[in-house]
N, C-alpha and C. Protein backbone atom coordinates (compact mmCIF):
# COMPACT_ATOMS: atom_id res chain seq x y z
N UNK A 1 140.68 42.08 161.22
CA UNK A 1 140.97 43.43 160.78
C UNK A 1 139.91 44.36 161.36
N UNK A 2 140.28 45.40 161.97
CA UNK A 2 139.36 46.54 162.76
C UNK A 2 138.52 46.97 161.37
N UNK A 3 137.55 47.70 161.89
CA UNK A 3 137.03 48.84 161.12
C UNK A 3 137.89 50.11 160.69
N UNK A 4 137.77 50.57 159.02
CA UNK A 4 138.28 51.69 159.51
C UNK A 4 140.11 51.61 159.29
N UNK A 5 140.48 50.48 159.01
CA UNK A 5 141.91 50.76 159.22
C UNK A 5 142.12 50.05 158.11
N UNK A 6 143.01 50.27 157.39
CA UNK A 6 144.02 49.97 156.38
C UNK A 6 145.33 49.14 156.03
N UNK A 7 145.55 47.82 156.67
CA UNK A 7 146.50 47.60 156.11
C UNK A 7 146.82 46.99 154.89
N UNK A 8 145.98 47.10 153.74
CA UNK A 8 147.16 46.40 153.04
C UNK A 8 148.19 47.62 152.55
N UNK A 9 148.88 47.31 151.35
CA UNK A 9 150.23 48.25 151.32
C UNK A 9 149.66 48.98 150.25
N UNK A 10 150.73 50.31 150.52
CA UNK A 10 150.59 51.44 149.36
C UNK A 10 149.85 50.47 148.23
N UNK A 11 148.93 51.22 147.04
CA UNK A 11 149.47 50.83 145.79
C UNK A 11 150.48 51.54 145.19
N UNK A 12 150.58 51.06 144.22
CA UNK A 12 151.88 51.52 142.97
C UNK A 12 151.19 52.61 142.32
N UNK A 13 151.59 52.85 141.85
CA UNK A 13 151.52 54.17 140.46
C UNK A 13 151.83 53.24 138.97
N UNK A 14 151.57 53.27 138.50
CA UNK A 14 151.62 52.53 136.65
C UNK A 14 152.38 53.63 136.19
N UNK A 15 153.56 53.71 136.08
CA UNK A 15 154.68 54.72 135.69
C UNK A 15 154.32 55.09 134.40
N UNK A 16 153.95 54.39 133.24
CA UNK A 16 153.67 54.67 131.76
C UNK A 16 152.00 55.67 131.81
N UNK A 17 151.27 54.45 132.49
CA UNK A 17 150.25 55.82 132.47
C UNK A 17 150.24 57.09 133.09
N UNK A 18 151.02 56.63 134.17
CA UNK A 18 151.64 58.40 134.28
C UNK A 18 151.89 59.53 133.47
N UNK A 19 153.23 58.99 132.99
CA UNK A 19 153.37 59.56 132.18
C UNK A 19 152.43 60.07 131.02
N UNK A 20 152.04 58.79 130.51
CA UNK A 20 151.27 59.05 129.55
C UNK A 20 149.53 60.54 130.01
N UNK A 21 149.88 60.04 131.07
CA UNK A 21 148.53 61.50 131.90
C UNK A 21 149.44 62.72 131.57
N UNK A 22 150.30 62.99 132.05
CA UNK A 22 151.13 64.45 131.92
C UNK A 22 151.54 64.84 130.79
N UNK A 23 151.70 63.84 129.11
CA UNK A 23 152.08 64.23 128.20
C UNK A 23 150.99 64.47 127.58
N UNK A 24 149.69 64.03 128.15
CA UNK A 24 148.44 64.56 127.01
C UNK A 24 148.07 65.52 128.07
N UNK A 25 148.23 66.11 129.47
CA UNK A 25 147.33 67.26 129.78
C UNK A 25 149.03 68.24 129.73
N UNK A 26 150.07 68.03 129.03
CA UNK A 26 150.92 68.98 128.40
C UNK A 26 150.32 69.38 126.73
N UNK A 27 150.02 68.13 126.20
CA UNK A 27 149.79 69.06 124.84
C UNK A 27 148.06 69.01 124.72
N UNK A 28 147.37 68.96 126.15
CA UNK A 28 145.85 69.57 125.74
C UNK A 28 146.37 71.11 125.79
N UNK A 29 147.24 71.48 127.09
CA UNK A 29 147.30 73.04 127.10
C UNK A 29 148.21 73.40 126.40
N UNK A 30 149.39 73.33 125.92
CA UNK A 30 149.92 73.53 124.78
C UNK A 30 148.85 73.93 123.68
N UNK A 31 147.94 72.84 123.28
CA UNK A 31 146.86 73.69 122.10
C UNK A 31 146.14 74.93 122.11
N UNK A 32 145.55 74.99 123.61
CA UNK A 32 145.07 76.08 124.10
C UNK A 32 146.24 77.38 124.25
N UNK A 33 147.07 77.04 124.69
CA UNK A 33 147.97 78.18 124.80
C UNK A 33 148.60 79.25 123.14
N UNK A 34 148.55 77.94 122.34
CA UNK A 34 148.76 78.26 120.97
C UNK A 34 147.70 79.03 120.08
N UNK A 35 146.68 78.79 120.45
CA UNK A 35 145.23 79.07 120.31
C UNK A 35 145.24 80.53 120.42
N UNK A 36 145.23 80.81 121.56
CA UNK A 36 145.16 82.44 122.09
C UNK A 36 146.61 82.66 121.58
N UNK A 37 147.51 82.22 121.44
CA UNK A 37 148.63 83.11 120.16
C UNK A 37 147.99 83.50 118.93
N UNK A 38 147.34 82.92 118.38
CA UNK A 38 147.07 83.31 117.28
C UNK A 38 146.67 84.54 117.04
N UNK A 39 146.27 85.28 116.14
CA UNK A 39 145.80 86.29 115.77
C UNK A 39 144.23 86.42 115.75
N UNK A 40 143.23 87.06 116.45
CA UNK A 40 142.05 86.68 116.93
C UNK A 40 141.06 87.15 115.74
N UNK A 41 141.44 88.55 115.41
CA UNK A 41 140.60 88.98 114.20
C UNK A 41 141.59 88.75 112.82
N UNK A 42 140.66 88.15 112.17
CA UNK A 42 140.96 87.67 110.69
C UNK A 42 139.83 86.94 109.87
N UNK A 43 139.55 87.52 108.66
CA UNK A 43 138.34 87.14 107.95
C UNK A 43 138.87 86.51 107.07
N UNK A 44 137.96 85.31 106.78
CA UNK A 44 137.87 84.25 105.55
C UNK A 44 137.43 85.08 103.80
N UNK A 45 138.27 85.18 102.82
CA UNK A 45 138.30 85.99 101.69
C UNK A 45 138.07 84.69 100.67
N UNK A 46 137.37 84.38 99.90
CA UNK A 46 136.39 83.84 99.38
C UNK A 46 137.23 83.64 98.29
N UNK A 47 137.45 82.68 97.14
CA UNK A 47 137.66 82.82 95.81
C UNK A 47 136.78 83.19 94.71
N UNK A 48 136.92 83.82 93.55
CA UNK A 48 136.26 84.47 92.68
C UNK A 48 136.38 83.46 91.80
N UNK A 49 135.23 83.29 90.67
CA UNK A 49 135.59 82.61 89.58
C UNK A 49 135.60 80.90 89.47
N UNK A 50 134.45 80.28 88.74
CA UNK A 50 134.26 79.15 88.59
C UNK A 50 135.37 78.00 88.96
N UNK A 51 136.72 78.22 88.27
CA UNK A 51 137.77 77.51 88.20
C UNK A 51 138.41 77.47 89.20
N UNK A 52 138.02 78.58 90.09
CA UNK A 52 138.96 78.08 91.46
C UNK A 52 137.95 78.26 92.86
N UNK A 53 137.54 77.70 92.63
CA UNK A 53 136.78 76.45 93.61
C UNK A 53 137.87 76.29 94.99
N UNK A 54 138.05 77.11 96.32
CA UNK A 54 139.11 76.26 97.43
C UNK A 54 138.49 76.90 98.42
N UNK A 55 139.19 75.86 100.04
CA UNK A 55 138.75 76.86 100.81
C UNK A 55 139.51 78.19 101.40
N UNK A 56 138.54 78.80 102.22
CA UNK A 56 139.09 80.05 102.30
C UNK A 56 140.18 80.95 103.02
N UNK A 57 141.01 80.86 103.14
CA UNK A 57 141.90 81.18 103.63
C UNK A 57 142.15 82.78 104.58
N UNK A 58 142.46 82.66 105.61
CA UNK A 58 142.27 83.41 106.74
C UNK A 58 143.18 84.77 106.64
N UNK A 59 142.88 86.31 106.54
CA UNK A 59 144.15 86.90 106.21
C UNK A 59 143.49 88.20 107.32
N UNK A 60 144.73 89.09 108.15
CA UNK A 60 144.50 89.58 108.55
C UNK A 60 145.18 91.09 108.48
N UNK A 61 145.00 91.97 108.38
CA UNK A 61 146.35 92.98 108.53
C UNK A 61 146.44 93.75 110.00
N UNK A 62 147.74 94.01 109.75
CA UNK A 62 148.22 94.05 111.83
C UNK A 62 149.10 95.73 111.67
N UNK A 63 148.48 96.13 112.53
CA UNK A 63 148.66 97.86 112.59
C UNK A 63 149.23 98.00 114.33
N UNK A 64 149.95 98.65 114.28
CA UNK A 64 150.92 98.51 115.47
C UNK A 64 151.00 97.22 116.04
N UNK A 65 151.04 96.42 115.82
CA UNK A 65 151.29 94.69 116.20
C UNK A 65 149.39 94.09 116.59
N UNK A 66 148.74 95.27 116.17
CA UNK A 66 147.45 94.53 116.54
C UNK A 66 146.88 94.03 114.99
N UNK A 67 146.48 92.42 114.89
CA UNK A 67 145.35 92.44 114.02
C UNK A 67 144.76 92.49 113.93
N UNK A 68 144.12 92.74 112.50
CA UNK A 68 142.81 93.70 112.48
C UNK A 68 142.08 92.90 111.25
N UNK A 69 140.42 92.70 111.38
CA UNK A 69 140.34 91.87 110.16
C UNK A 69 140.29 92.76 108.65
N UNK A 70 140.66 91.69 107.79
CA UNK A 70 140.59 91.89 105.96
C UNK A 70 139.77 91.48 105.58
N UNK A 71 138.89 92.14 104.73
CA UNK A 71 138.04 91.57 104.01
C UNK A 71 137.92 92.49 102.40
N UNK A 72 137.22 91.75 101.59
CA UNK A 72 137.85 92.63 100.18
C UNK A 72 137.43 94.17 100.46
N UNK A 73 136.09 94.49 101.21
CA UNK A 73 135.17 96.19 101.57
C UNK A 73 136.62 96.85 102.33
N UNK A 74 137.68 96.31 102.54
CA UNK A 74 138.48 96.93 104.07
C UNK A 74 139.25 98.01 103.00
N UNK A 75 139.16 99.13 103.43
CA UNK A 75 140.15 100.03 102.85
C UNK A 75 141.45 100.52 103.93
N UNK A 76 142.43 100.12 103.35
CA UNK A 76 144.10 100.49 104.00
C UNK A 76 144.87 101.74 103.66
N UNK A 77 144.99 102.66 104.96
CA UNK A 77 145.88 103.48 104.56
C UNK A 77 147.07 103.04 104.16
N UNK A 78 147.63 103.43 103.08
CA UNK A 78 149.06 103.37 102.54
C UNK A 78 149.84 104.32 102.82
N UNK A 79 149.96 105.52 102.89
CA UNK A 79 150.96 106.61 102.82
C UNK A 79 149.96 107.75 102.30
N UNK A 80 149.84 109.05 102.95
CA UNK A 80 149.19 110.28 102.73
C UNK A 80 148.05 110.04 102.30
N UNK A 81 147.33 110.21 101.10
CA UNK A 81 146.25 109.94 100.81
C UNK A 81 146.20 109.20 99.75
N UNK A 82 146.42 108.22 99.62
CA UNK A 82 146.57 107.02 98.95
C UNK A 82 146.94 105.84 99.85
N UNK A 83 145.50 104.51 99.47
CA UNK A 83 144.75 104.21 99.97
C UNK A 83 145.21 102.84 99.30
N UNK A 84 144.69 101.64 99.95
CA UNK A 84 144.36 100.24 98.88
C UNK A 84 142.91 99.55 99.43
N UNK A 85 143.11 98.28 99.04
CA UNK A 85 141.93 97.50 98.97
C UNK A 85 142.81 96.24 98.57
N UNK A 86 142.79 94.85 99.22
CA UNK A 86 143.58 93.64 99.07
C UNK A 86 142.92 92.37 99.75
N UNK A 87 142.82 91.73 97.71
CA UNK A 87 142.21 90.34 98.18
C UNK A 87 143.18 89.08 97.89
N UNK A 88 143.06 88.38 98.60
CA UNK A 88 144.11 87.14 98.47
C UNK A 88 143.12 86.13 97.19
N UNK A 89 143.58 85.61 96.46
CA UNK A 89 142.53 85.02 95.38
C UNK A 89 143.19 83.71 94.94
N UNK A 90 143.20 82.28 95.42
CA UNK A 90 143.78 81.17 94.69
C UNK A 90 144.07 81.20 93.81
N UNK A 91 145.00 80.81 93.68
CA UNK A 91 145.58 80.08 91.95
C UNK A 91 145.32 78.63 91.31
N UNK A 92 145.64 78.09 90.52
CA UNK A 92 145.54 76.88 89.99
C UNK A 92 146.11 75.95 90.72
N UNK A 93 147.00 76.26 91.08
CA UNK A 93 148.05 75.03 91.97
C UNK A 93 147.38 74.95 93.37
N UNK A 94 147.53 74.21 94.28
CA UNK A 94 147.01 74.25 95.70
C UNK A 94 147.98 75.66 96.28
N UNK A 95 149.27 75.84 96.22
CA UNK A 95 150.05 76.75 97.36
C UNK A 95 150.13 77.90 96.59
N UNK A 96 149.58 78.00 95.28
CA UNK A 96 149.68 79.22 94.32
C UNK A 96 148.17 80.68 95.05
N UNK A 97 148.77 81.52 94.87
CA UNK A 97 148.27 82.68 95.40
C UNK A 97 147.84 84.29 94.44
N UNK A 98 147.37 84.41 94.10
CA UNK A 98 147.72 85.79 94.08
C UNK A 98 146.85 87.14 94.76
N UNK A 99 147.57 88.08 95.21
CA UNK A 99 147.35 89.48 95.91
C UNK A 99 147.17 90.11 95.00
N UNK A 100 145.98 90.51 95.27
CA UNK A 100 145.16 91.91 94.46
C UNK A 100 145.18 93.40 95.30
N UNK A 101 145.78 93.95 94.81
CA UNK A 101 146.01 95.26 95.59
C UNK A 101 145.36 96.12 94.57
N UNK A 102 144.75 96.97 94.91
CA UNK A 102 143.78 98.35 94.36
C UNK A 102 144.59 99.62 94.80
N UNK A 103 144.82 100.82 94.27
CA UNK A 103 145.61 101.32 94.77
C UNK A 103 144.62 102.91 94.32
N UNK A 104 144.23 103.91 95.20
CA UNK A 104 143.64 105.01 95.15
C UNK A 104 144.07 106.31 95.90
N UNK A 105 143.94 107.16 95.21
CA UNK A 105 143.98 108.37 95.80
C UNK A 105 142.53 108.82 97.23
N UNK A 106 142.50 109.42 97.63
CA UNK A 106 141.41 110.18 98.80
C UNK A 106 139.84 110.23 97.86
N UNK A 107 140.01 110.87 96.75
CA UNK A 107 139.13 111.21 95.98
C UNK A 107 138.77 110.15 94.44
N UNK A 108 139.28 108.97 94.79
CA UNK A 108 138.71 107.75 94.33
C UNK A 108 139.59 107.84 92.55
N UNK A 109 140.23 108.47 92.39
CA UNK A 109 141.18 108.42 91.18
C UNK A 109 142.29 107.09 91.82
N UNK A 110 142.22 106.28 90.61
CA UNK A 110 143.74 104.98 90.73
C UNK A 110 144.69 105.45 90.75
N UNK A 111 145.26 105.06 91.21
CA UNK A 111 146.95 105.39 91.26
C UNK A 111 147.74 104.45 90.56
N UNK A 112 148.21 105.01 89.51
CA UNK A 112 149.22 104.41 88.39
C UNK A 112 150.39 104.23 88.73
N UNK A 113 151.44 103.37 88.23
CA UNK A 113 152.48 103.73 88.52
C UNK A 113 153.41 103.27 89.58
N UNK A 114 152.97 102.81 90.16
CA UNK A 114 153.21 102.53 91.93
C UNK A 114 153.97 100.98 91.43
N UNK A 115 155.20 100.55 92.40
CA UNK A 115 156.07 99.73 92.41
C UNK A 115 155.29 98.87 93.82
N UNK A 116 155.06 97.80 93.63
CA UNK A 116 154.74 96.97 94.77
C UNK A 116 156.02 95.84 94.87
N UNK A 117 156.04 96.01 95.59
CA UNK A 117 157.60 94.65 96.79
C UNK A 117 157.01 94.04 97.76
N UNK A 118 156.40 92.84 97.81
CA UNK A 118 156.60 91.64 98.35
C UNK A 118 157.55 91.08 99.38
N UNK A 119 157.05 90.62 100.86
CA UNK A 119 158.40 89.79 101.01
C UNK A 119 157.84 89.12 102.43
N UNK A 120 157.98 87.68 102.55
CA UNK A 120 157.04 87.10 103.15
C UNK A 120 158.25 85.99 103.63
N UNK A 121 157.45 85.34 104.55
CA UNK A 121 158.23 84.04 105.03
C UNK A 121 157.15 83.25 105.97
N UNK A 122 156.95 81.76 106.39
CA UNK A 122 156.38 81.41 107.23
C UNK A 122 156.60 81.73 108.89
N UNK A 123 155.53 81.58 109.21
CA UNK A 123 155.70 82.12 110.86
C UNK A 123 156.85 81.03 111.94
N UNK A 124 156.79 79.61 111.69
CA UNK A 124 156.80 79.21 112.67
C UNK A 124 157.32 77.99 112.23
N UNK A 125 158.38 78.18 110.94
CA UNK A 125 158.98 77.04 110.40
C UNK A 125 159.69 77.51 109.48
N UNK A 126 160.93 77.38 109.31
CA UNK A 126 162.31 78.02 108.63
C UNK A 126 162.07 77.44 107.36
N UNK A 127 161.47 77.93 106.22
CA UNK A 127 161.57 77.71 104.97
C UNK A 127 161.87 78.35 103.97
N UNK A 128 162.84 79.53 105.01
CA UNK A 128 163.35 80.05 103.83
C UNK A 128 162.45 81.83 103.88
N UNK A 129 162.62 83.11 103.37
CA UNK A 129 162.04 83.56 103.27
C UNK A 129 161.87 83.63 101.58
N UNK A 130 160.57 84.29 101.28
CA UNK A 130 160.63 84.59 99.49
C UNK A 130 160.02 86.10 99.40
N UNK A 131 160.57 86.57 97.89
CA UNK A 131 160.02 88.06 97.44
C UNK A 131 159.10 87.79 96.55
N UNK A 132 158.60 88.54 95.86
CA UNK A 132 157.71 88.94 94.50
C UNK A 132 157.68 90.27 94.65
N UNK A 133 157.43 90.61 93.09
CA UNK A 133 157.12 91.93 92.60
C UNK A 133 155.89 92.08 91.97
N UNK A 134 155.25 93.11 92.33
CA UNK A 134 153.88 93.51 91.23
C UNK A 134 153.79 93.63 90.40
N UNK A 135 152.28 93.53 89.26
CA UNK A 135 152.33 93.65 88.09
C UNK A 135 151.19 94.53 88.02
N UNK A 136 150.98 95.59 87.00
CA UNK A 136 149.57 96.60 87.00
C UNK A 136 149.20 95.46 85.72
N UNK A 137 147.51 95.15 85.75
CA UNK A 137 147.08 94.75 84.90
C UNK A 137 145.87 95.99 84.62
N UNK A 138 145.50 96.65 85.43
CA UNK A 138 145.22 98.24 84.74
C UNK A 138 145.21 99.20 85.61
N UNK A 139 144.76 100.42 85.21
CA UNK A 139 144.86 101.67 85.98
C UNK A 139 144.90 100.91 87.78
N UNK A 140 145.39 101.42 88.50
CA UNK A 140 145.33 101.57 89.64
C UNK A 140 145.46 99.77 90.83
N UNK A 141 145.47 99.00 89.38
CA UNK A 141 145.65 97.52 90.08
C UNK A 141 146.69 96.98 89.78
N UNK A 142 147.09 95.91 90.76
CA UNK A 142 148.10 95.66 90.62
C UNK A 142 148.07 93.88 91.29
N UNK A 143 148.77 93.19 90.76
CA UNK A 143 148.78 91.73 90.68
C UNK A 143 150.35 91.25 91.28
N UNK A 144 150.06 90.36 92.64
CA UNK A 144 151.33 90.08 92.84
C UNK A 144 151.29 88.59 93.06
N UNK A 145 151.66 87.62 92.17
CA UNK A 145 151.99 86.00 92.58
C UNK A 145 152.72 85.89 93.34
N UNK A 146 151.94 84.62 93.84
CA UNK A 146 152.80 83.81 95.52
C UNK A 146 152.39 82.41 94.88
N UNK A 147 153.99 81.53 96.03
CA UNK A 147 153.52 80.24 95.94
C UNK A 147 154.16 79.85 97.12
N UNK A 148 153.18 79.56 97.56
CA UNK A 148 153.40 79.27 99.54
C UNK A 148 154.24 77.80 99.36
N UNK A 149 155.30 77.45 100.03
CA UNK A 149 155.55 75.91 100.36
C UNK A 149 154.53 75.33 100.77
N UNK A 150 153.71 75.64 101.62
CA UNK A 150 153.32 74.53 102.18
C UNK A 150 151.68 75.28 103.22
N UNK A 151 151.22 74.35 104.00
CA UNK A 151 149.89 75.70 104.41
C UNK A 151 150.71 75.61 105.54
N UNK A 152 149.46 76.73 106.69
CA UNK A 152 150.45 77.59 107.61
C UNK A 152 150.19 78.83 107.74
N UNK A 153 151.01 79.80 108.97
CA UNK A 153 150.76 81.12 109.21
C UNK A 153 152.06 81.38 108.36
N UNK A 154 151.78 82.86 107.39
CA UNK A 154 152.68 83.64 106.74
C UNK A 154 152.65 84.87 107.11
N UNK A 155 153.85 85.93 107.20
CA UNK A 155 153.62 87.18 107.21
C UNK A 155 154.44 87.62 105.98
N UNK A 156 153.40 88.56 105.22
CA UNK A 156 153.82 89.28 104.39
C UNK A 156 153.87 90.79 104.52
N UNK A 157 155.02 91.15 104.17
CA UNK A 157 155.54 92.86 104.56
C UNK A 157 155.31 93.33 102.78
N UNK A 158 154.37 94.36 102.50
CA UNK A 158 154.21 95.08 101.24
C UNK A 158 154.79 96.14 101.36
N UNK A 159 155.97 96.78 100.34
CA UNK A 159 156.11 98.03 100.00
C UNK A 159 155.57 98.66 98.89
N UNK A 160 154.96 99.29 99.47
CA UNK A 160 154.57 100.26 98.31
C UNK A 160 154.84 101.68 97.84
N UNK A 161 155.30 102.19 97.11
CA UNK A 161 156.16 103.03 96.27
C UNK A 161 155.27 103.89 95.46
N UNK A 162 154.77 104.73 95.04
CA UNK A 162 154.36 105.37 94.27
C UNK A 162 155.40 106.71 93.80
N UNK A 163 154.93 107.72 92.84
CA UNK A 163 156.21 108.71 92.43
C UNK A 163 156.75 109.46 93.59
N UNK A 164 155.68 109.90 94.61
CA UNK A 164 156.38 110.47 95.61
C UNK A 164 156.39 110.54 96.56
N UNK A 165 155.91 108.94 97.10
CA UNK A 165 155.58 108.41 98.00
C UNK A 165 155.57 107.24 98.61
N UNK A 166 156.51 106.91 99.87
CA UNK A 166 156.00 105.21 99.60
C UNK A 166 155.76 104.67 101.16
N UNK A 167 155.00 103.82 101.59
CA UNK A 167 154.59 103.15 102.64
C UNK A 167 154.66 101.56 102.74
N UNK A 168 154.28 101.28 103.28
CA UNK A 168 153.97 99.68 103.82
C UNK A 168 153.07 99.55 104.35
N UNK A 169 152.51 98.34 103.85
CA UNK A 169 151.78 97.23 104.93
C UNK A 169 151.96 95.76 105.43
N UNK A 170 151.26 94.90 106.10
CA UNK A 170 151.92 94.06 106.99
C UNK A 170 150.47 93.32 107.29
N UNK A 171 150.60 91.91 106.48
CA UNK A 171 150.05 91.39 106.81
C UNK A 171 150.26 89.83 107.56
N UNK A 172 148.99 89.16 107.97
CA UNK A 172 149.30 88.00 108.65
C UNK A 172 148.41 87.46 107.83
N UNK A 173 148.67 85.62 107.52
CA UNK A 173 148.33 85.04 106.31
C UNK A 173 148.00 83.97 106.74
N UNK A 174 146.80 82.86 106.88
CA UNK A 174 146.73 81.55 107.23
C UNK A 174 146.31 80.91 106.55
N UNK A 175 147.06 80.12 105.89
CA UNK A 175 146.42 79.25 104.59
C UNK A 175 145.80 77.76 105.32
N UNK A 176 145.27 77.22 105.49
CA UNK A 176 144.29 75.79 105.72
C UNK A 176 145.10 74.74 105.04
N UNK A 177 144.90 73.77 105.84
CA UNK A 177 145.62 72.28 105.15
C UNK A 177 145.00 71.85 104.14
């Protein structure tokens, strides 16, 4: 045999590890690609209160399709000059929720009165969509239970209603496994 020259024959290719190469550098970038879908700004909102002890769950609110982070300090325009403030706060159950909405005028008076509507569904898995309605537990607050199926990205659409006025907001929701 010369220097330099080659005969023995082709090798083969191992067809399975082939494959098996192209289906993991499909779902390495698949993760990455999903990754940068996500919603980039969104703050972790803490639970209050000895008894509910969880972790923190990711919530963001999205203003012309951009999100923007939440945190309990974030104040939201609602409609004219009336304003909120909204913390997501565990419940007892693991998928149990509730939304704390604060509801104010410009000049820091509560706003009474106001009808809150709920209406949410998961992002990226057909389970259905669900509503809730608010409850004032005093001047200017207002209490709305959730119970998520399952964890996951949620978007929740808020209406809010006051006597002569009403707006929305729109949030994006990531609850942790």
């Amino acid at each position: 045999m010369a220097r330099g020259r080659l005969d023995a024959a082709p090798s083969r290719i191992h067809v399975p590890l082939a494959i098996a190469t192209v289906v993991g550098l499909f779902l390495l970038l698949g993760s990455a690609y999903t990754a940068l879908d996500r919603p980039a700004a969104s703050a972790s909102l803490s639970t209050t209160g000895a008894s509910r002890v969880a972790r923190a769950d990711r919530v963001a609110t999205v203003v012309a399709g951009i999100p923007a982070e939440l945190t309990p300090d974030t104040t939201l325009a609602v409609v004219g000059t009336v304003s909120a403030r909204i913390a997501l706060v565990h419940g007892d159950r693991p998928g149990d929720r509730e939304l704390h909405v604060s509801l104010f005028e410009a000049d820091g008076r509560p706003v009474d009165g106001a009808t809150i509507h709920l209406a949410g569904q998961m992002r990226y898995m057909d389970h259905g969509a669900f509503e809730a309605t608010g409850t004032s537990d005093s001047p200017g607050r207002y209490i709305v239970r959730l119970s998520f199926a399952m964890p996951g990205e949620y978007e929740l659409r808020i209406a809010i209603a006051t006597a002569d006025r009403t707006g929305a907001l729109l949030l994006d929701v990531d609850l942790p496994n």
